[in-house]
C-alpha atoms as a PDB file:
ATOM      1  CA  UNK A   1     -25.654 -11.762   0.994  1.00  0.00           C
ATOM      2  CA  UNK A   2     -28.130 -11.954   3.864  1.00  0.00           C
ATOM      3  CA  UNK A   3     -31.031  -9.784   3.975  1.00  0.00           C
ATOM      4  CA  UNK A   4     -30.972  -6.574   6.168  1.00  0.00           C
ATOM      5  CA  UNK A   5     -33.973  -5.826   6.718  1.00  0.00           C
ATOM      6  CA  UNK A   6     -33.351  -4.618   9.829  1.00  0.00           C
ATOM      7  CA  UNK A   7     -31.156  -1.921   9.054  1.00  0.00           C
ATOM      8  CA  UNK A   8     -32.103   1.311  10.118  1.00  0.00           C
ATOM      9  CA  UNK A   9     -33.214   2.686   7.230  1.00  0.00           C
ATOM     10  CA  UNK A  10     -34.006   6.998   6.413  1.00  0.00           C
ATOM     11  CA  UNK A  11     -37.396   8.067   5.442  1.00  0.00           C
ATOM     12  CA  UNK A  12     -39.307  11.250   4.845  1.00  0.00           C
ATOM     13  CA  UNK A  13     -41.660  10.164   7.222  1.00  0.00           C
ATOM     14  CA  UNK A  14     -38.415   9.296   9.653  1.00  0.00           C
ATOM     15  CA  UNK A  15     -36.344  12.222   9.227  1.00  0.00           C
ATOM     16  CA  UNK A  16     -32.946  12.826   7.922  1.00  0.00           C
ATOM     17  CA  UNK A  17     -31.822  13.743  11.080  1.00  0.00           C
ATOM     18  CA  UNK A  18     -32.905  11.052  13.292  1.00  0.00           C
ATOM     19  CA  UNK A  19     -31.631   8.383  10.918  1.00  0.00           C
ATOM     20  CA  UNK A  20     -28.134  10.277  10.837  1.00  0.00           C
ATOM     21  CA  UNK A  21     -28.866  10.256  15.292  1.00  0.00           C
ATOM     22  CA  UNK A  22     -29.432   6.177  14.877  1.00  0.00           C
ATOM     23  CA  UNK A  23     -26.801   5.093  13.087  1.00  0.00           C
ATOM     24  CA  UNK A  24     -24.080   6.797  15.383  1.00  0.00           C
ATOM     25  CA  UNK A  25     -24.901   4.174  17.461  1.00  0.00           C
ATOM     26  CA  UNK A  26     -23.226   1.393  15.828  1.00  0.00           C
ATOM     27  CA  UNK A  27     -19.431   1.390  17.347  1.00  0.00           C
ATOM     28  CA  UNK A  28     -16.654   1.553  14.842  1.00  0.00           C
ATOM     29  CA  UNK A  29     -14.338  -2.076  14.344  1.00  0.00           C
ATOM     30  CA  UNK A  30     -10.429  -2.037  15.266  1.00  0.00           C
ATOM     31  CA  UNK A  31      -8.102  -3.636  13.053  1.00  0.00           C
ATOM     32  CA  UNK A  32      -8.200  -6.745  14.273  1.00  0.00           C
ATOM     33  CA  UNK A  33     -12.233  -7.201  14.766  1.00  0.00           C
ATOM     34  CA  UNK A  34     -12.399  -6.213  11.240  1.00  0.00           C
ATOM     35  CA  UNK A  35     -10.132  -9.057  10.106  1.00  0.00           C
ATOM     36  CA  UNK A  36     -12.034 -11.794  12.190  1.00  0.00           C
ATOM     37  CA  UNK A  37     -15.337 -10.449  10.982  1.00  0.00           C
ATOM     38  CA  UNK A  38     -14.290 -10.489   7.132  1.00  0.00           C
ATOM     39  CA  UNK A  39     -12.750 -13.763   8.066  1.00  0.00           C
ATOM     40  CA  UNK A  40     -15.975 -15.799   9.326  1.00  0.00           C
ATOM     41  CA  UNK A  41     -17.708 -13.861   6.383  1.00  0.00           C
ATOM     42  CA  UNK A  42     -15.509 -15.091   3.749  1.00  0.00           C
ATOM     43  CA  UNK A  43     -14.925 -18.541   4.610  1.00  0.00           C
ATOM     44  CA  UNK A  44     -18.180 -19.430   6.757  1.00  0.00           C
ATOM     45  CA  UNK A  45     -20.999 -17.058   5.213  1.00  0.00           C
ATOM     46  CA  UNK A  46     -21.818 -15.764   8.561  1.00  0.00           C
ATOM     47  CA  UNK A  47     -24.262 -13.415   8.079  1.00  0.00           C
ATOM     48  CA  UNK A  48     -23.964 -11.898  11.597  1.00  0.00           C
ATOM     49  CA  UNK A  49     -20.151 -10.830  11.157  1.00  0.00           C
ATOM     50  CA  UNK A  50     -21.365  -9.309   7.482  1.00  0.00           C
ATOM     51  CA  UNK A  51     -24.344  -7.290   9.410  1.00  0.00           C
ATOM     52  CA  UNK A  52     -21.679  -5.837  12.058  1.00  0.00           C
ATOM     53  CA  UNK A  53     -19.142  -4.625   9.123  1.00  0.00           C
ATOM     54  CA  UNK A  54     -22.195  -3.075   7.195  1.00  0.00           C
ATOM     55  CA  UNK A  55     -23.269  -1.467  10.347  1.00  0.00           C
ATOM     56  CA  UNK A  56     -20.073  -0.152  11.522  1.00  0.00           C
ATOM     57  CA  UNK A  57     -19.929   2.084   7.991  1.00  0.00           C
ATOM     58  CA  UNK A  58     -22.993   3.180   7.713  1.00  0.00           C
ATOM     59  CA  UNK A  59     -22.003   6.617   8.823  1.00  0.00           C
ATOM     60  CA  UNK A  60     -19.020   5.867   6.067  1.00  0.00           C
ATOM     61  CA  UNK A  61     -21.985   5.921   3.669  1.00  0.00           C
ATOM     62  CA  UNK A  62     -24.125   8.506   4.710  1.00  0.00           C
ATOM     63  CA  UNK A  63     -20.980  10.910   4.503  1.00  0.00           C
ATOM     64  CA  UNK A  64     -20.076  10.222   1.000  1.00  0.00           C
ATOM     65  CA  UNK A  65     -23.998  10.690   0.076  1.00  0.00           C
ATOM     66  CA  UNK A  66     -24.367  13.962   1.414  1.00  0.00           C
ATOM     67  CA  UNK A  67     -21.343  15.106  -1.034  1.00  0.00           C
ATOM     68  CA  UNK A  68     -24.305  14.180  -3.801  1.00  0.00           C
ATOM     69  CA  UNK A  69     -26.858  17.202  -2.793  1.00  0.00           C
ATOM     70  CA  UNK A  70     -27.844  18.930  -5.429  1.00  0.00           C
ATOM     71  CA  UNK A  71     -29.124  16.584  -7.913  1.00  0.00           C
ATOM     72  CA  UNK A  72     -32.707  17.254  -6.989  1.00  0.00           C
ATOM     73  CA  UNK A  73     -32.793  13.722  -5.755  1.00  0.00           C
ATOM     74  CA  UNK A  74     -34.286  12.681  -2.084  1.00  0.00           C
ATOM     75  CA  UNK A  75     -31.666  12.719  -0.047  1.00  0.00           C
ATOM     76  CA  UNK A  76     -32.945   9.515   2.005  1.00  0.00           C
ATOM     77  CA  UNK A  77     -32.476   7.859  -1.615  1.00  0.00           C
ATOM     78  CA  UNK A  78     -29.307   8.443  -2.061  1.00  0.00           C
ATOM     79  CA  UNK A  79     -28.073   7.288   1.247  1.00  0.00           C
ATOM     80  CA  UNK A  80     -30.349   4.586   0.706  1.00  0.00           C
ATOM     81  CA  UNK A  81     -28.301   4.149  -2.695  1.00  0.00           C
ATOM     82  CA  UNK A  82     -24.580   4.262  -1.129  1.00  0.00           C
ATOM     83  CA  UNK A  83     -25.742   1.036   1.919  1.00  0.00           C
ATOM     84  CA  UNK A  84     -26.836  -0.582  -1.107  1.00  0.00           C
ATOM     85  CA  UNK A  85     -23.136   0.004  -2.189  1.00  0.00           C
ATOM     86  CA  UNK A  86     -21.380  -0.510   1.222  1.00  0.00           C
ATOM     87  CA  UNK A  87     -23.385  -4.173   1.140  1.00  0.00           C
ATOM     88  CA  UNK A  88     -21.788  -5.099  -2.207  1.00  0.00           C
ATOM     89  CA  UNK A  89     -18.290  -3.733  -0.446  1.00  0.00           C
ATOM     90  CA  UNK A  90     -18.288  -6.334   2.405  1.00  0.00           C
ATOM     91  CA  UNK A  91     -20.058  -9.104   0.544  1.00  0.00           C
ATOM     92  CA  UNK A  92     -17.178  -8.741  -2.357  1.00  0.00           C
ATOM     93  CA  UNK A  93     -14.258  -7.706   0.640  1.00  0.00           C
ATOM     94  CA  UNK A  94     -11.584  -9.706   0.925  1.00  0.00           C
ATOM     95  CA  UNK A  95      -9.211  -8.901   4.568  1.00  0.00           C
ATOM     96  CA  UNK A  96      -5.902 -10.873   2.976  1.00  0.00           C
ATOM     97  CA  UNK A  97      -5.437  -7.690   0.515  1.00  0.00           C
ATOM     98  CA  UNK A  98      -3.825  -5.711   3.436  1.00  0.00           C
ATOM     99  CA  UNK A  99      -6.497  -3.174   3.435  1.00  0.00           C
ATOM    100  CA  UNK A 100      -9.181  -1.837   5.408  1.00  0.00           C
ATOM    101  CA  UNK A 101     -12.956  -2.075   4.631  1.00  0.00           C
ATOM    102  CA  UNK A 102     -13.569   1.636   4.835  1.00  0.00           C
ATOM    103  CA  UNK A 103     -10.624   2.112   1.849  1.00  0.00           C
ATOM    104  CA  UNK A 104     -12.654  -0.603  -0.434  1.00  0.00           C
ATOM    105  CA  UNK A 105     -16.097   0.335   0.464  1.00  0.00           C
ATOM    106  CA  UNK A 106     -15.581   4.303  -0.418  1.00  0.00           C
ATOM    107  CA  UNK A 107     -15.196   2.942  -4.641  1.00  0.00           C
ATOM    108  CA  UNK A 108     -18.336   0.523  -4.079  1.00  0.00           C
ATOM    109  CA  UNK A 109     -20.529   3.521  -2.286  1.00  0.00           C
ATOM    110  CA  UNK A 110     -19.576   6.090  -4.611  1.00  0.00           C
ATOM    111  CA  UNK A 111     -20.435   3.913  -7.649  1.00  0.00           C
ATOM    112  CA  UNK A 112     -23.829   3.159  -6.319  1.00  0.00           C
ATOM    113  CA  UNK A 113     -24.786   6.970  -5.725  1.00  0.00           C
ATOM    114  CA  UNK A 114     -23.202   8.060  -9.187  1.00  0.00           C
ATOM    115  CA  UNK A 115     -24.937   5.067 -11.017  1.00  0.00           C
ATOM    116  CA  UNK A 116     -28.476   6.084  -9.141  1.00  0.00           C
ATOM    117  CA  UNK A 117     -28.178   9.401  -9.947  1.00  0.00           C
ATOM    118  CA  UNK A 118     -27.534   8.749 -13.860  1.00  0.00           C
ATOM    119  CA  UNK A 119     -30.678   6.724 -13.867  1.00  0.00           C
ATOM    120  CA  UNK A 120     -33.217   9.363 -12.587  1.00  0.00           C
ATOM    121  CA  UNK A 121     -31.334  12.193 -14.534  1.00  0.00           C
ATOM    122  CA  UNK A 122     -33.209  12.168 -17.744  1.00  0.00           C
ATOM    123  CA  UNK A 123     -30.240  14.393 -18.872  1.00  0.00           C
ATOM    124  CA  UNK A 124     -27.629  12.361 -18.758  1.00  0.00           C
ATOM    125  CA  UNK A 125     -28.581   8.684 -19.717  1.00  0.00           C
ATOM    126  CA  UNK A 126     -25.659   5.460 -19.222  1.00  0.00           C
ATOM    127  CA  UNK A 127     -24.971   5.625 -22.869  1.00  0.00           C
ATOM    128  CA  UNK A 128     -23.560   8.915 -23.083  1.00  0.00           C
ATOM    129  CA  UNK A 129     -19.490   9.276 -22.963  1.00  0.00           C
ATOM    130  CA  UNK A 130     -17.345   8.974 -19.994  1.00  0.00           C
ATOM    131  CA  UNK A 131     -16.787  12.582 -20.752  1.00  0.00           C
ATOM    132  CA  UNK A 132     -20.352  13.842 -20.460  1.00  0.00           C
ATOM    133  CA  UNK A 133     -20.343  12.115 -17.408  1.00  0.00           C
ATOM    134  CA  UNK A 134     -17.022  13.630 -15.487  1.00  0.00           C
ATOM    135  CA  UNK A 135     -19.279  17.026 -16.651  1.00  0.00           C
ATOM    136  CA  UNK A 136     -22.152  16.030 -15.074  1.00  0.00           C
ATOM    137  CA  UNK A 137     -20.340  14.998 -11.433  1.00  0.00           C
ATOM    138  CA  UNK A 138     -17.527  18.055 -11.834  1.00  0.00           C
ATOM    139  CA  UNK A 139     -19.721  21.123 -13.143  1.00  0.00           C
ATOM    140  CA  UNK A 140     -20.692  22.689 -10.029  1.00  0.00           C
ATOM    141  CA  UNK A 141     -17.335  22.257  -8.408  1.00  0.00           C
ATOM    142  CA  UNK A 142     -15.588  23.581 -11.796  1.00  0.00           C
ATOM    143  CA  UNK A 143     -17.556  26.661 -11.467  1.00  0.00           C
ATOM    144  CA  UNK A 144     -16.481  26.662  -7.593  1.00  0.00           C
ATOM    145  CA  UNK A 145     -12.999  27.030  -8.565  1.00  0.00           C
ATOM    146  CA  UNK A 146     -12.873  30.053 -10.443  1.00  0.00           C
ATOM    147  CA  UNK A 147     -15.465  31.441  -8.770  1.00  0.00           C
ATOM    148  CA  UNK A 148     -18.350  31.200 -11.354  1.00  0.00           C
ATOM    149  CA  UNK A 149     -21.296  32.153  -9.251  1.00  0.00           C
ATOM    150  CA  UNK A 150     -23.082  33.897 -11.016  1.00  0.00           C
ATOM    151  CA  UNK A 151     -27.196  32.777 -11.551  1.00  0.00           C
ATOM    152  CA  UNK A 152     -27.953  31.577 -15.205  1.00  0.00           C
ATOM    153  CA  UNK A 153     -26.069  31.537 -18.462  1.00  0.00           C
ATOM    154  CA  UNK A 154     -21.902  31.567 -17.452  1.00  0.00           C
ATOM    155  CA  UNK A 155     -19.596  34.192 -19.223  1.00  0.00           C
ATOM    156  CA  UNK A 156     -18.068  33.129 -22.603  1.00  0.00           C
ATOM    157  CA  UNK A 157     -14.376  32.878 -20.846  1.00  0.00           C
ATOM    158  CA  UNK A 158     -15.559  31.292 -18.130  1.00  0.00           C
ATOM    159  CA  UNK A 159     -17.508  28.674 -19.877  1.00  0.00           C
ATOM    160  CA  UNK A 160     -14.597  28.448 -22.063  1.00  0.00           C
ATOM    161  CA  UNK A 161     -12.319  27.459 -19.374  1.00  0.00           C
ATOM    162  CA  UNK A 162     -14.191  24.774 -18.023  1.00  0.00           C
ATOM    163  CA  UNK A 163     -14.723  22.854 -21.384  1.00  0.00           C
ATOM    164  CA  UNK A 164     -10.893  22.926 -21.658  1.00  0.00           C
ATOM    165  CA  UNK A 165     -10.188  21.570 -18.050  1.00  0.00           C
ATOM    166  CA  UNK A 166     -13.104  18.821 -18.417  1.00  0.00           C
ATOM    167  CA  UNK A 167     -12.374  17.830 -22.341  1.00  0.00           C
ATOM    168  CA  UNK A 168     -15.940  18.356 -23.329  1.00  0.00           C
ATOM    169  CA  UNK A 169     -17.077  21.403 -25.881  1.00  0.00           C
ATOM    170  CA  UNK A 170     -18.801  24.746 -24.570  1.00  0.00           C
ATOM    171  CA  UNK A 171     -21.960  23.525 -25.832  1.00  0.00           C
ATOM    172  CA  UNK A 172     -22.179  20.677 -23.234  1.00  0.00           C
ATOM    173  CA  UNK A 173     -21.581  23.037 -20.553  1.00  0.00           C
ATOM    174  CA  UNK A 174     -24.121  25.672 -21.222  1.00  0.00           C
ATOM    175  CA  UNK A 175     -26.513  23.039 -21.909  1.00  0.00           C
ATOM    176  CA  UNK A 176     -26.083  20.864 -18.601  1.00  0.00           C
ATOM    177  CA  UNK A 177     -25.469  24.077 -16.462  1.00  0.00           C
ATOM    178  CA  UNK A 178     -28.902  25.174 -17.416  1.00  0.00           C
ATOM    179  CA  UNK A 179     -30.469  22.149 -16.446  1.00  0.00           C
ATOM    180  CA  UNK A 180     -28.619  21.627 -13.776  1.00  0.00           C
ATOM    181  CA  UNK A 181     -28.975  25.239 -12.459  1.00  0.00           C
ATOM    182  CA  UNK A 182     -30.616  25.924  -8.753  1.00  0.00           C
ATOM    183  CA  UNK A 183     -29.891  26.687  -5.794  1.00  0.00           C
ATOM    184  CA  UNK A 184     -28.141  24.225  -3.197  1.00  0.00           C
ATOM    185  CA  UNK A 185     -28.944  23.652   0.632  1.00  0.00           C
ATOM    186  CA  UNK A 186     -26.834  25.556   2.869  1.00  0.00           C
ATOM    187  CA  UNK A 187     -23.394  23.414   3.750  1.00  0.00           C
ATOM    188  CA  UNK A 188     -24.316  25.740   7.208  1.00  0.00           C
ATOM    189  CA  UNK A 189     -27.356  23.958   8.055  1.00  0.00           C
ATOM    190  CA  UNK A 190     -27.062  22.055  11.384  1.00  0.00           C
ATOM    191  CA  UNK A 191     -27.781  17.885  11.461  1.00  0.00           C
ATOM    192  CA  UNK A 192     -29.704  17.444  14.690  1.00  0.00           C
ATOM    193  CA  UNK A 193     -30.763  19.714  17.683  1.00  0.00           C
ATOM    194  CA  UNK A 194     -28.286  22.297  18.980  1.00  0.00           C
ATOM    195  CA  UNK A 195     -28.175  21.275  22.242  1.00  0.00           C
ATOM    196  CA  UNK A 196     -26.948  17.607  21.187  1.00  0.00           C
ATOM    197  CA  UNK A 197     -23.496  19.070  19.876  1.00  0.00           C
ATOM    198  CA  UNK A 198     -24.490  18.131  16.382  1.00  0.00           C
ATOM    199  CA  UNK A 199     -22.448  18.900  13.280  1.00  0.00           C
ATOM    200  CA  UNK A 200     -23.421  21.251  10.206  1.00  0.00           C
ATOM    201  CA  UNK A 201     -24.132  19.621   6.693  1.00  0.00           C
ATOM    202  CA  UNK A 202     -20.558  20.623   5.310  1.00  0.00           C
ATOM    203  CA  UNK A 203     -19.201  18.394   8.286  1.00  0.00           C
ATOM    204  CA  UNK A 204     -20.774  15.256   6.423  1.00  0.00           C
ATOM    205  CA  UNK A 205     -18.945  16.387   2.439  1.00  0.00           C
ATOM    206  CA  UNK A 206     -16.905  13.953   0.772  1.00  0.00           C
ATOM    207  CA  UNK A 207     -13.154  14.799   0.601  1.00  0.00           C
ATOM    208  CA  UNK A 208     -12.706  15.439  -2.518  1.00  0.00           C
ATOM    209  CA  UNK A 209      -9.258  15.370  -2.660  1.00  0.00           C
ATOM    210  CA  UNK A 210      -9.325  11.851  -4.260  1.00  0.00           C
ATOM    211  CA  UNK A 211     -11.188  13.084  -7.047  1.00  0.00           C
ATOM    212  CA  UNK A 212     -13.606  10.014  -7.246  1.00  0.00           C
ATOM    213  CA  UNK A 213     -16.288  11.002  -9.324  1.00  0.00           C
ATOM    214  CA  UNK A 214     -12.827  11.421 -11.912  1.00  0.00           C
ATOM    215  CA  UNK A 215     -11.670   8.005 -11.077  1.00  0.00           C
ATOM    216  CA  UNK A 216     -15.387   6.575 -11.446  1.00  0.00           C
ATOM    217  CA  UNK A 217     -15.550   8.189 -14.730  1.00  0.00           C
ATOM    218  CA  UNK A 218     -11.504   7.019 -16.528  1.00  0.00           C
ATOM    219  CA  UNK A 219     -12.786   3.345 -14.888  1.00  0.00           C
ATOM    220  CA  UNK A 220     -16.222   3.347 -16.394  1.00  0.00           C
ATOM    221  CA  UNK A 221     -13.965   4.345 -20.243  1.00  0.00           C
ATOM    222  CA  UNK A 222     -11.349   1.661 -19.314  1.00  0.00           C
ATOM    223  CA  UNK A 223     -14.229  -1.394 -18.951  1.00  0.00           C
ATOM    224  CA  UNK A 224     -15.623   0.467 -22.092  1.00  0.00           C
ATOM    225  CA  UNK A 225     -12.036  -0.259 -23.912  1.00  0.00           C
ATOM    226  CA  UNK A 226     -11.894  -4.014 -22.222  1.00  0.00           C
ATOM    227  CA  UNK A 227     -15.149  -4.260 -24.003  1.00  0.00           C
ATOM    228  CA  UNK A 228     -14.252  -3.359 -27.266  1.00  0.00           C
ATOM    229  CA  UNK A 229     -10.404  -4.879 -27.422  1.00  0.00           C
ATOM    230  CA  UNK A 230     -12.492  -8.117 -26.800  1.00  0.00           C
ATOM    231  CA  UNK A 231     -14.880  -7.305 -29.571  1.00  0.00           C
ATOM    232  CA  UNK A 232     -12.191  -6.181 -31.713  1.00  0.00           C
ATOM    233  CA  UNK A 233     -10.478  -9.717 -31.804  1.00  0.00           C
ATOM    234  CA  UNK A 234     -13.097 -10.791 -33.920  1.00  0.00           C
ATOM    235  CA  UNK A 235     -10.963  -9.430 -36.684  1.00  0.00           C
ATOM    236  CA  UNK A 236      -7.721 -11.927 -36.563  1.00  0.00           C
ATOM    237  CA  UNK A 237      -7.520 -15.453 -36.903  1.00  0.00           C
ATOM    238  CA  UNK A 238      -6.595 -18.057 -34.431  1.00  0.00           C
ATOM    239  CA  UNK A 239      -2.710 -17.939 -35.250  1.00  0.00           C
ATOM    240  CA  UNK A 240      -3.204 -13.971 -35.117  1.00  0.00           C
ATOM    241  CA  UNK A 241      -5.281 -13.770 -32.039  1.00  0.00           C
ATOM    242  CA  UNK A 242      -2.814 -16.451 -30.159  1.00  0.00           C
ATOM    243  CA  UNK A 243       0.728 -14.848 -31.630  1.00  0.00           C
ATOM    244  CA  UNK A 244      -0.897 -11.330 -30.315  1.00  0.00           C
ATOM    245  CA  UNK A 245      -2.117 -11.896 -26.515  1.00  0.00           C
ATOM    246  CA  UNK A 246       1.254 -13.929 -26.239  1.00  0.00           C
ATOM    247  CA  UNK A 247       3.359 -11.077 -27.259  1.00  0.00           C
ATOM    248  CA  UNK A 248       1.165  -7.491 -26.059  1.00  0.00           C
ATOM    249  CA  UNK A 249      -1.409  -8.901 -23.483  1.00  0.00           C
ATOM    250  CA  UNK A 250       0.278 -10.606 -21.115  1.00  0.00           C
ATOM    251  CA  UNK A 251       2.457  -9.564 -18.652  1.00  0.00           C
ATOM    252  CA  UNK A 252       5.512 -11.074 -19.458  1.00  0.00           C
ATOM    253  CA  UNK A 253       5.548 -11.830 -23.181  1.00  0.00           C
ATOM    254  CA  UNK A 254       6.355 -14.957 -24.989  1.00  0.00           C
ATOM    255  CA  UNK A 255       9.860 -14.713 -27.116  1.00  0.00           C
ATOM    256  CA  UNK A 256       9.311 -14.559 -30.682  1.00  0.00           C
ATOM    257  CA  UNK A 257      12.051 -17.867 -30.424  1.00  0.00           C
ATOM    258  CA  UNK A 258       9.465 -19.515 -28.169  1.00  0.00           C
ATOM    259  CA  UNK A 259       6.450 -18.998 -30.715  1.00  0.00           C
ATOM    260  CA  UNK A 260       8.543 -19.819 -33.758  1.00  0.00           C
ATOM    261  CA  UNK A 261       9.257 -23.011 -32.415  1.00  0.00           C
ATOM    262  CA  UNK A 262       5.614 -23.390 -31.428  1.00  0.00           C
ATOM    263  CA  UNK A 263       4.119 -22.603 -34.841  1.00  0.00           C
ATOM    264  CA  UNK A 264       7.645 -24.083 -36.803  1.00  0.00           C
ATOM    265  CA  UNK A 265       7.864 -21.105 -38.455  1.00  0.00           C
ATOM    266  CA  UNK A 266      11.141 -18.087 -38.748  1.00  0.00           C
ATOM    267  CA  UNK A 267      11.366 -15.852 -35.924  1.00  0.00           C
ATOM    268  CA  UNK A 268      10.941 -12.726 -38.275  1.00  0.00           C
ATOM    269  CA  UNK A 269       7.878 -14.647 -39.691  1.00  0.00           C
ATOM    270  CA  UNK A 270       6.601 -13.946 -35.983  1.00  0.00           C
ATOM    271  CA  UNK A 271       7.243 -11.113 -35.910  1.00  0.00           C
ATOM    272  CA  UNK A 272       5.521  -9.891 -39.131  1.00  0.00           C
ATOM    273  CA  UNK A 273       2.139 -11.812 -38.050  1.00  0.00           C
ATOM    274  CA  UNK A 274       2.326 -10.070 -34.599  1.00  0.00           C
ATOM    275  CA  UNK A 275       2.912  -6.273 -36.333  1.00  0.00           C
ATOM    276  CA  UNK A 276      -0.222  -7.069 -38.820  1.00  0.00           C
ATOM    277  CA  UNK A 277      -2.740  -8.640 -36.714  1.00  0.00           C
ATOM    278  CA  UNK A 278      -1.802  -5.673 -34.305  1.00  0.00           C
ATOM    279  CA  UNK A 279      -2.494  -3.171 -37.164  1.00  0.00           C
ATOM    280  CA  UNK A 280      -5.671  -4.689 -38.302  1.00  0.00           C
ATOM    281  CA  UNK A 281      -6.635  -4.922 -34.142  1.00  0.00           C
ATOM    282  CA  UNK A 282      -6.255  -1.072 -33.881  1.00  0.00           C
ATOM    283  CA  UNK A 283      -8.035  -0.390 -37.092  1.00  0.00           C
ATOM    284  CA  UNK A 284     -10.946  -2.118 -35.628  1.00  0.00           C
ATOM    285  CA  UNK A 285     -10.796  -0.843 -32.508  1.00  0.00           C
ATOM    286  CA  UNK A 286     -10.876   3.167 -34.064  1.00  0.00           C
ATOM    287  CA  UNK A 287     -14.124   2.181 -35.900  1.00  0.00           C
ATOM    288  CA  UNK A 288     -15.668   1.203 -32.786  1.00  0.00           C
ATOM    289  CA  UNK A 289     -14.264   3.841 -31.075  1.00  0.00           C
ATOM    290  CA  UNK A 290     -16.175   6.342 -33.361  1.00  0.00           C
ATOM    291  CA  UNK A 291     -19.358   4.378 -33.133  1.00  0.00           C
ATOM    292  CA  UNK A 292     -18.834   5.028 -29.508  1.00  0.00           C
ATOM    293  CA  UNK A 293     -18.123   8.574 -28.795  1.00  0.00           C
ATOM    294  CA  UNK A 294     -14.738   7.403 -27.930  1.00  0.00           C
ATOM    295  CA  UNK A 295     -10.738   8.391 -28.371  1.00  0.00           C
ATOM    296  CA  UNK A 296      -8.274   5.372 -29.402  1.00  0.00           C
ATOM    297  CA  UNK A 297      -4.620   6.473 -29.132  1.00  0.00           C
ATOM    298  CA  UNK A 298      -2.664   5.520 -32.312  1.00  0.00           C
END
């Protein structure tokens, strides 16, 4: 990916609102611009086409990072955080899918904030569960929704509540409420001088209608299951670990006639090494799965 060091960049010593000024500046791509850009990106590494799609979004990513306020984080860092994301978007886009860059870069962006912001929270560190997580990014607007404003420790029923809706206990959510308690910036503070027409702060939110820091959360458990369905083949022998991905993992699965001809062996024979190694592939993965923190349906 080429260097962009000549991206506008926000700084304290900048200001907020004259980096959120700059990069209205950069026009937004049609359809068909966006095509031919990705195009001589992907197939001649021209760094000048991959410098106009970054540009054209940065106002994509400064959006999504003021939905992260809150987090007692500099808010210059976290918008520094999501272009770090929108890079990774266009260098990894790929215009033949049938979507736009904006759609593709919104997962990328939002991963890099939410990944920043669980490395400078001492109180929530990557190992915990995908749970604890979803807690962490959902609290505040869990306590929006049934209107729990009230300063310090949260009634029994309504901390109650919560714990059921996010699957964690009512421990957690005393204990990351408190440290998470304070107030937030006005969403009625303007961006820029009020002669300029500028917008307010709640102008710049994230829709959350898509429910990504949910989505980031279920995607970070799934690689977590990859990981240990992988780890968990260690278990079964060749014939076991061959008869298995041939008849559960792929997506059309061998006949059991195909494999007994394979392994010159009864079709029910099949059948009966498939049903074990599968058993002894679950057990695994459940002893993992309480190592982990995690849930493995039966």
């Amino acid at each position: 990916m080429p260097n962009y060091t000549n991206l506008p960049a926000p700084s304290p010593e900048q200001g907020l609102n004259r980096y959120l000024q700059d990069i209205r500046k950069y026009p937004l791509l049609e359809p068909e611009e966006e095509y031919m850009l990705a195009k001589a990106w992907v197939d001649h590494q021209d760094s000048k086409a991959a410098h106009r799609m970054v540009t054209s979004h940065l106002r994509l990513a400064a959006k999504i990072a003021m939905g992260y306020r809150g987090y007692g984080l500099p808010q210059a860092e976290v918008i520094s955080e999501a272009n770090v994301g929108l890079m990774q978007a266009v260098k990894r886009f790929d215009p033949e899918k049938g979507f736009r860059l904006a759609t593709y870069a919104m997962w990328w962006i939002r991963a890099a904030i939410q990944e920043y912001i669980l490395r400078s929270w001492s109180l929530v560190k990557l190992g915990t569960t995908s749970a604890q997580k979803k807690l962490f990014f959902n609290l505040r607007k869990a306590k929006s929704r049934i209107g729990a404003y009230e300063d310090g420790d949260m009634r029994p029923e309504n901390v109650q509540r919560i714990a059921h809706d996010l699957n964690v206990t009512e421990a957690e959510v005393i204990s990351m409420n408190r440290r998470m308690s304070g107030a937030d910036a006005s969403l009625n503070a303007q961006v820029g001088a009020a002669d300029e027409g500028t917008a307010q702060w709640q102008d710049w939110l994230e829709d959350e209608d898509a429910n990504q820091a949910e989505a980031y959360a279920e995607e970070d458990e799934l690689q977590a299951r990859r990981e240990m369905l992988m780890a968990s083949m260690d278990v079964l022998n060749e014939r076991e670990k061959d008869i298995l991905m041939q008849r559960r993992l792929r997506d059309e699965p061998v006949t059991l006639e195909d494999l007994s001809s394979q392994y010159d062996v009864s079709r029910e024979r099949i059948r009966q090494i498939e049903v074990r190694a599968f058993e002894k592939l679950q057990k695994r993965m459940r002893e993992l799965a309480e190592d982990r923190g995690l849930d493995v349906p039966a």
